[in-house]
Protein backbone atom coordinates (compact mmCIF):
# COMPACT_ATOMS: atom_id res chain seq x y z
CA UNK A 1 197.55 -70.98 215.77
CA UNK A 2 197.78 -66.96 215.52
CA UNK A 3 199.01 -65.81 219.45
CA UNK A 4 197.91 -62.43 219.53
CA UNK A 5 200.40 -60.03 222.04
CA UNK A 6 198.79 -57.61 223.89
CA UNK A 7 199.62 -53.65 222.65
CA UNK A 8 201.74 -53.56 225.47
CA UNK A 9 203.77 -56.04 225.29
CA UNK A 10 207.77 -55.96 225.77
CA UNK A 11 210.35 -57.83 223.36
CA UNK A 12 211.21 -59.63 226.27
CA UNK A 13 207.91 -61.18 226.31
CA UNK A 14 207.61 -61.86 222.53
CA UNK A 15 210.79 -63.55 222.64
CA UNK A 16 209.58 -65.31 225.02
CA UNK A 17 206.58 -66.71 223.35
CA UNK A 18 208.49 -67.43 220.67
CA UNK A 19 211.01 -69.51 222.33
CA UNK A 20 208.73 -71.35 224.36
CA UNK A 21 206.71 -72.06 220.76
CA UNK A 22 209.79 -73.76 219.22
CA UNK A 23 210.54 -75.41 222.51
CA UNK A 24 207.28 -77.61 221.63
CA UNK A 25 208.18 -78.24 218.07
CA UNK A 26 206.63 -75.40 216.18
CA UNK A 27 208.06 -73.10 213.80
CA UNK A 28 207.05 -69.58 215.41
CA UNK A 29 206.68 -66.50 212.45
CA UNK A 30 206.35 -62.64 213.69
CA UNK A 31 203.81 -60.39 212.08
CA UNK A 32 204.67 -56.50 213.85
CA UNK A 33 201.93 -54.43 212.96
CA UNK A 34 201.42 -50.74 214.05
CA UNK A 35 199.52 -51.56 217.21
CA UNK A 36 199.87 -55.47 218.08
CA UNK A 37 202.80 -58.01 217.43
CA UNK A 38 201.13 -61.59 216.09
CA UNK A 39 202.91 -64.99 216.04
CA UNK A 40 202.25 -67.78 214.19
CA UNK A 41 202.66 -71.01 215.71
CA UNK A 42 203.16 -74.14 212.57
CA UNK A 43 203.15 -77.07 213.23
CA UNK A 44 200.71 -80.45 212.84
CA UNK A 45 198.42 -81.50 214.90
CA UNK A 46 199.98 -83.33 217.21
CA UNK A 47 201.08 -80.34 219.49
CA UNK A 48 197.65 -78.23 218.83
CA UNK A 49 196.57 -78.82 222.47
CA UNK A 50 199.81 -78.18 223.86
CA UNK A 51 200.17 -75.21 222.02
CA UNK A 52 197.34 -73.78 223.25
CA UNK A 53 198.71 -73.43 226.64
CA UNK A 54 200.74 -70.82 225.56
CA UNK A 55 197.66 -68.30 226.25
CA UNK A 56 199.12 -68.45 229.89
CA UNK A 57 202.54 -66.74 229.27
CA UNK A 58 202.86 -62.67 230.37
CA UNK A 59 202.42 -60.80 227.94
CA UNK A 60 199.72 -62.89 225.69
CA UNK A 61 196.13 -61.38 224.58
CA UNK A 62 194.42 -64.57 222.73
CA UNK A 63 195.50 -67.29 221.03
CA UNK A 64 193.13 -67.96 217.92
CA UNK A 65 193.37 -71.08 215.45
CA UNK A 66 193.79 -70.10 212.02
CA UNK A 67 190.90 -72.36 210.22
CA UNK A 68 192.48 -72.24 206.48
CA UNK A 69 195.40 -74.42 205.31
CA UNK A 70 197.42 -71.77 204.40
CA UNK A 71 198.47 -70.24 208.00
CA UNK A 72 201.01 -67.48 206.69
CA UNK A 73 199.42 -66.63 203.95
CA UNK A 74 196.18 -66.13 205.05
CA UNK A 75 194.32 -62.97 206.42
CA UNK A 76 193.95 -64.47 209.49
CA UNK A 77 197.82 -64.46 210.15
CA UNK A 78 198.12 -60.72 208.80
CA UNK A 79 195.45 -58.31 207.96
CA UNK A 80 197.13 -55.58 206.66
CA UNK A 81 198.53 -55.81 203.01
CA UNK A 82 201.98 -57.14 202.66
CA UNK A 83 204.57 -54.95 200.44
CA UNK A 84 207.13 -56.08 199.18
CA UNK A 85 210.23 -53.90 198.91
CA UNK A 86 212.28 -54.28 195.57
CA UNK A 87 214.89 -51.52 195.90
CA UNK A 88 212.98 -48.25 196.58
CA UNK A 89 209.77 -49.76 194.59
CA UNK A 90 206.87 -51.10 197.26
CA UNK A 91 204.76 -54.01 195.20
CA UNK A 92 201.81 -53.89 196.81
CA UNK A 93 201.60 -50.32 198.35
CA UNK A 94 198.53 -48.92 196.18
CA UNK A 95 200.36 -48.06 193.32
CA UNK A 96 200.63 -50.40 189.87
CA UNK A 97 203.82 -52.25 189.15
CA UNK A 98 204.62 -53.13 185.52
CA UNK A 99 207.29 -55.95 184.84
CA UNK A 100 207.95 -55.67 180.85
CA UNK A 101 210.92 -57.45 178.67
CA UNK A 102 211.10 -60.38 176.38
CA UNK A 103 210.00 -63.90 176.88
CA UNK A 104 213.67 -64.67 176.83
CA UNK A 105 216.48 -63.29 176.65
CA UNK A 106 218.34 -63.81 173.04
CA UNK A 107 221.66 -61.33 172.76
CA UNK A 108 222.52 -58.17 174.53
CA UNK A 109 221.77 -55.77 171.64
CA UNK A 110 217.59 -57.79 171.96
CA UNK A 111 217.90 -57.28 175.69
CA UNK A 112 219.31 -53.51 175.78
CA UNK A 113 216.57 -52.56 173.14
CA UNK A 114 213.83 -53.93 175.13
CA UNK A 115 215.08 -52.30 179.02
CA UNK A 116 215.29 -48.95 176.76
CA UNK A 117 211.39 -48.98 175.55
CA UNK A 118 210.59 -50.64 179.21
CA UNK A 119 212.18 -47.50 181.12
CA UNK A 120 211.03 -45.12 177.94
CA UNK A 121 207.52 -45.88 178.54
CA UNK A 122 207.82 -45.94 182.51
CA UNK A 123 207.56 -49.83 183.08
CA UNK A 124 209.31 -50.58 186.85
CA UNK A 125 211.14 -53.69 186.58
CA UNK A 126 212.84 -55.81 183.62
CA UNK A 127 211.39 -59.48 183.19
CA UNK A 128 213.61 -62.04 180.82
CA UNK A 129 213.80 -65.84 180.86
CA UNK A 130 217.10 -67.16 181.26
CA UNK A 131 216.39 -70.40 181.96
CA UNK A 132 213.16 -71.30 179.81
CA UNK A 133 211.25 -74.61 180.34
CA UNK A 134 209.43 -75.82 177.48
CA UNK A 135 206.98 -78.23 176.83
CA UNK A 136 209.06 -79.35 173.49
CA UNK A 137 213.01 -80.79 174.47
CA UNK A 138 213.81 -79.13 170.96
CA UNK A 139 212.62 -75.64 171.61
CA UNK A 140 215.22 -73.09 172.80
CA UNK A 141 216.19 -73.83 176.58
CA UNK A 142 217.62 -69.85 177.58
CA UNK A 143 220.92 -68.80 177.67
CA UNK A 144 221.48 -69.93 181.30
CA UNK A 145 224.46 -68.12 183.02
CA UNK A 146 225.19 -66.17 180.09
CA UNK A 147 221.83 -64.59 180.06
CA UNK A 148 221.54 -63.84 183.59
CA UNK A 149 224.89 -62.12 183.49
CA UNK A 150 223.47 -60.20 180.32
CA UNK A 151 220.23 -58.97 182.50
CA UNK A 152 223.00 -57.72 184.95
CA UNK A 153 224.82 -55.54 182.38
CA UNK A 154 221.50 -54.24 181.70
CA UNK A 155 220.57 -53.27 185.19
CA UNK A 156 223.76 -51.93 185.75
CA UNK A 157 223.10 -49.36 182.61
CA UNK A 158 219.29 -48.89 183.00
CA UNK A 159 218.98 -49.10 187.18
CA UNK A 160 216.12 -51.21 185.98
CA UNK A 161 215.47 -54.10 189.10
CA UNK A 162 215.02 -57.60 186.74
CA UNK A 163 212.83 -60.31 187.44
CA UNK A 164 213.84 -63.99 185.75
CA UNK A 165 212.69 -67.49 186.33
CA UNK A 166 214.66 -70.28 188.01
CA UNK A 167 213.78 -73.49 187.59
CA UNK A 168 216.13 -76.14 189.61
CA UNK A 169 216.79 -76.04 193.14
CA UNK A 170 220.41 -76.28 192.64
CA UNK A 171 220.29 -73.01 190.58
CA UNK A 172 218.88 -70.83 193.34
CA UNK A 173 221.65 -69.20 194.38
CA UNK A 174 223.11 -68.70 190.79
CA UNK A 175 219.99 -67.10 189.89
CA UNK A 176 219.40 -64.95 193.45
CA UNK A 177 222.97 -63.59 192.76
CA UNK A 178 222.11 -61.84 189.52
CA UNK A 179 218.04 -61.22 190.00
CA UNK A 180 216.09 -58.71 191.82
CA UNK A 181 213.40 -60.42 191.54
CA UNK A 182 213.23 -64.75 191.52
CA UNK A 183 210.28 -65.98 189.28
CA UNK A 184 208.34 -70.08 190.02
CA UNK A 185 206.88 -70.75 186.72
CA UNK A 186 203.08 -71.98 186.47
CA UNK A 187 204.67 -75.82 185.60
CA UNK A 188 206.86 -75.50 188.66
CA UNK A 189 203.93 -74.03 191.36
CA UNK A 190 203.96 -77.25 192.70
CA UNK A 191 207.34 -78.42 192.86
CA UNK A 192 207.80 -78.00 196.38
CA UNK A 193 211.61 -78.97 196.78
CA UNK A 194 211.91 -75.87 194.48
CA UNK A 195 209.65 -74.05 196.71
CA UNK A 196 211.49 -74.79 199.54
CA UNK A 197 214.67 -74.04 198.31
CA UNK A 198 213.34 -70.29 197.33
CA UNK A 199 211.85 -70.26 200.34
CA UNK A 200 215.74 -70.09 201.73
CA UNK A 201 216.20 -67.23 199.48
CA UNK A 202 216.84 -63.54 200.30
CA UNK A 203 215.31 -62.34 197.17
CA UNK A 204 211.42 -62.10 196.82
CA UNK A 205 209.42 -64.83 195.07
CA UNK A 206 207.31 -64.09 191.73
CA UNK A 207 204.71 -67.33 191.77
CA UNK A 208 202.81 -68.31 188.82
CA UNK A 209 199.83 -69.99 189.15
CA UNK A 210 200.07 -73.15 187.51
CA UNK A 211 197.38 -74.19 184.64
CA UNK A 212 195.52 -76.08 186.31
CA UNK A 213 195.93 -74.72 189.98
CA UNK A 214 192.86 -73.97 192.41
CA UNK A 215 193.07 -70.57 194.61
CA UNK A 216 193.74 -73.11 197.50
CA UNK A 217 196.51 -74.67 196.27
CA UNK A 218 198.51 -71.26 194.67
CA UNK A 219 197.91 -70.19 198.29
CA UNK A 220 199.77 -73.79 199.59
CA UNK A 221 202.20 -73.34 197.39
CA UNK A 222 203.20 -69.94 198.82
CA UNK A 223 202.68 -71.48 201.99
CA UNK A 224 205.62 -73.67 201.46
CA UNK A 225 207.93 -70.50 200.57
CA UNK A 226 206.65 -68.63 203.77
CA UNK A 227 206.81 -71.07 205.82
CA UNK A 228 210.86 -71.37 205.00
CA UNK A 229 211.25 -67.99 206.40
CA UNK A 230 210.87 -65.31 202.89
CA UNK A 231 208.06 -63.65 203.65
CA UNK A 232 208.28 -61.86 200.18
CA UNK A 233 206.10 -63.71 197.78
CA UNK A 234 204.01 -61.93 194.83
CA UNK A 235 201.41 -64.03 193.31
CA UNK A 236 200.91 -64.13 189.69
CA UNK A 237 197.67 -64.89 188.05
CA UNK A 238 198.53 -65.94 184.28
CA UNK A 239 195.44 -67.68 182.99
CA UNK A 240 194.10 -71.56 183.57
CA UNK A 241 193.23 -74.42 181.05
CA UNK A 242 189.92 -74.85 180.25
CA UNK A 243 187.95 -76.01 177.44
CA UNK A 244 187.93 -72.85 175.62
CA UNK A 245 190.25 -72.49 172.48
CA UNK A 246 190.40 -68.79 171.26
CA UNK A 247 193.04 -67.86 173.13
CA UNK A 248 195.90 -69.57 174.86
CA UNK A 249 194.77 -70.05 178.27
CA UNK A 250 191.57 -68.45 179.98
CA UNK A 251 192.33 -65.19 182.17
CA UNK A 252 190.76 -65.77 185.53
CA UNK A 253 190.31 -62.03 186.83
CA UNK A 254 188.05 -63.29 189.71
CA UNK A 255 190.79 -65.24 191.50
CA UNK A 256 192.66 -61.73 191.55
CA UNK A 257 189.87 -60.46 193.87
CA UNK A 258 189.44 -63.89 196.17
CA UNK A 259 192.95 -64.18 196.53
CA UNK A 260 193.09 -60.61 197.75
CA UNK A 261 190.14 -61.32 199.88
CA UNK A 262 191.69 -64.84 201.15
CA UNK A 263 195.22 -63.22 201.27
CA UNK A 264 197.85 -60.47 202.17
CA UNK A 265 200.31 -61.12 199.54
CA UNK A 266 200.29 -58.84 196.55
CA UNK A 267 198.41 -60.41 193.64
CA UNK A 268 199.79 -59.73 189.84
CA UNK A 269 198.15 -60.26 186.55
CA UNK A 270 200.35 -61.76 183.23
CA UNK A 271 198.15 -61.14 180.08
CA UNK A 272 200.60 -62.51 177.64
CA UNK A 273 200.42 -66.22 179.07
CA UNK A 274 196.28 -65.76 179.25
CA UNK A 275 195.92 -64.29 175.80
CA UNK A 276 198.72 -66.02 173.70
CA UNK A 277 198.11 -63.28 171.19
CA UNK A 278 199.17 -59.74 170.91
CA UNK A 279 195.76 -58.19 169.98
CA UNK A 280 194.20 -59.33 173.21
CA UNK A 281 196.98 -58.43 175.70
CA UNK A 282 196.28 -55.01 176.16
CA UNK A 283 192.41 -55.17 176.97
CA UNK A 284 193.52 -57.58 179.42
CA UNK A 285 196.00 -55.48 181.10
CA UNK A 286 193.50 -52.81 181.33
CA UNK A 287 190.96 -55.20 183.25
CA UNK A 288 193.55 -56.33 185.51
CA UNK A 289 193.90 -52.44 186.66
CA UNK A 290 190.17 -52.02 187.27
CA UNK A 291 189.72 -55.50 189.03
CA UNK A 292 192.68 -54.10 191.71
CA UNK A 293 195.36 -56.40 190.98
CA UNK A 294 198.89 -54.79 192.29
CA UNK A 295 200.23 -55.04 188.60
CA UNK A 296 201.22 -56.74 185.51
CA UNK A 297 203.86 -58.69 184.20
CA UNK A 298 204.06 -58.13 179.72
CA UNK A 299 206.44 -59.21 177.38
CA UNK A 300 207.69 -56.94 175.18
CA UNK A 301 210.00 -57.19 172.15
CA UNK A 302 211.13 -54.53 169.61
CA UNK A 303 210.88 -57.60 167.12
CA UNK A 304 208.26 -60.20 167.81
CA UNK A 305 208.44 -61.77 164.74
CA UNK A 306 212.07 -62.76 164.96
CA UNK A 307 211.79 -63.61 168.78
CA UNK A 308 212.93 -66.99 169.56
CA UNK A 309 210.04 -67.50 171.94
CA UNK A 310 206.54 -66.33 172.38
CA UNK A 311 207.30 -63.75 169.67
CA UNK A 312 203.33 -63.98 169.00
CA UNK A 313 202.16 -62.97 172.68
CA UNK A 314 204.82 -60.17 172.75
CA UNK A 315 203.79 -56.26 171.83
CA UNK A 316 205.88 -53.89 170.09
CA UNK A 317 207.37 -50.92 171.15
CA UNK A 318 204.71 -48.66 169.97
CA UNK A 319 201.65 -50.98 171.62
CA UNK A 320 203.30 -51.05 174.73
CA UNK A 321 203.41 -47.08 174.99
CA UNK A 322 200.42 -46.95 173.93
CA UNK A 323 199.13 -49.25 176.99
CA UNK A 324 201.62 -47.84 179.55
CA UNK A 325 199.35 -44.98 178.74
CA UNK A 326 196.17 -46.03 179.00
CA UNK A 327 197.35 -47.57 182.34
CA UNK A 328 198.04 -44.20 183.96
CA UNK A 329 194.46 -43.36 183.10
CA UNK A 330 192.70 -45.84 184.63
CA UNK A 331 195.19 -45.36 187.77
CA UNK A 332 193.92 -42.50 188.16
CA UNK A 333 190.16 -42.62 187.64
CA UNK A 334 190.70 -46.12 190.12
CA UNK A 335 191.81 -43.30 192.73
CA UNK A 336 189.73 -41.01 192.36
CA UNK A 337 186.96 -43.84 192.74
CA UNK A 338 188.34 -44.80 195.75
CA UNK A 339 188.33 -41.64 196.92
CA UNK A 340 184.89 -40.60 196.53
CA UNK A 341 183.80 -44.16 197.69
């Protein structure tokens, strides 16, 4: 249920709805916009009558059932775009965020290299896998707590914010106390103790939509973070399995504009994952700018040929300027669109 306050409505009253909303065994979850205050009432169905008597407190406008399965992440709950804050960068506030660095992270001199092109050619945020699952026991695992303590030398010398996968509840708050940024890999989307355990977390959530992962259920699975009480969660479109073969995984630039349709969370693109091959990353980038997504997440290393993982997938130095470039471009003939639309 969404209980709509009226504009005029004191804090008294909201916390008042709010108490009385927990008092009945729901979970209640402000959205403050510029002229109303919303709540969101979760719960199951067992109290939805009940709840519905809370149209009758002072202070209420409406109360309005929210039809999807996905209550906090839904439109319904909040129309207005989330942003979320990542130091003094807003993802999700019009402008394009680019998250560039190496698949993982291999030794401090790879890691320095790679921040140094990132900030060079403008990029926002340093990604790097510390902890790396694999689909092979025998391919390289990360550095674990010696990587993530190597990404925070770097930030410390580049004041670049660093994004980086965690993959075991237990490792949360190892992870949350070096990252900016704490990444749910496409095979974890649905491993919902994980979920809930980020969902505890002060640090925003990067989810990946899993490879074979409808709309609906990325949208659950962000659900389950929300609903824990981080309200900080960027999707990440990174390509689905399908029967196609030429490249890695098959881009799905529609579900960037249905999930911003369905959704107020900020919705990212990751063209390395979908394309699996250097040549194609770019173009791909460049479509996720036209098709609106919020921005990109690339991998980048200075020597993909020597990279210990995805070294194929991963653009050079020179590539990457070369895109950051083209980027700004189509930022700006996207605004001026917008503008004269």
């Amino acid at each position: 249920m969404i209980i709509v306050m009226k504009r005029n409505a004191t804090d008294a009253q909201v916390d008042r709805v709010v108490e009385w909303i927990e008092s009945v065994g729901y979970r209640a979850h402000l959205s403050r916009g510029t002229e109303k205050t919303i709540i969101g009432a979760v719960g199951d169905a067992r109290g939805r009558e009940q709840i519905k008597s809370v149209g009758h407190l002072p202070g209420v406008e409406s109360v309005v059932p929210i039809l999807k399965p996905y209550k906090l992440a839904s439109r319904e709950f909040r129309e207005q775009d989330t942003v979320v804050r990542v130091g003094p960068l807003g993802i999700g506030d019009g402008t394009f965020t680019v998250m560039a660095g190496p698949c993982a992270v291999e030794t401090e001199e790879q890691l320095m290299e790679c921040a140094y092109v990132a900030k060079k050619a403008g990029a926002h945020i340093l990604r790097g896998g510390a902890f790396k699952p694999r689909t092979s026991p025998y391919s390289f695992q990360g550095l674990e707590e010696a990587g993530l303590k190597l990404l925070k030398k770097v930030r410390e010398r580049t004041g670049l914010p660093v994004v980086t996968e965690v993959v075991n509840p237990a490792d949360v708050d190892l992870v949350e106390a070096y990252a900016d940024i704490l990444q749910i890999g496409a095979r974890n989307v649905q491993n919902f103790a994980l979920l809930k355990r980020v969902g505890q977390a002060r640090k925003p959530v990067l989810l990946k939509r899993g490879m074979m992962t409808t709309i609906e259920e990325l949208l659950m699975s962000a659900e389950y973070i929300l609903s824990e009480g981080n309200p900080d969660v960027i999707l990440c479109e990174r390509g689905i399995r399908t029967f196609e073969t030429a490249t890695r995984n098959t881009l799905d630039l529609s579900a960037v504009v249905v999930l911003k349709q369905l959704s107020h969370l900020p919705v990212i693109v990751d063209p390395s994952h979908a394309a699996g091959h250097w040549k194609y990353v770019a173009p791909l980038a460049r479509a996720a700018v036209a098709v609106g997504a919020d921005g990109i997440i690339v991998e980048v290393h200075p020597e993909p040929e020597k990279a210990v993982s995805d070294g194929m997938q991963s653009l050079k130095p020179e590539k990457f300027y070369q895109l950051m470039e083209d980027i700004g471009i189509l930022e700006g003939a996207m605004r001026q669109m917008r503008a004269n639309s």
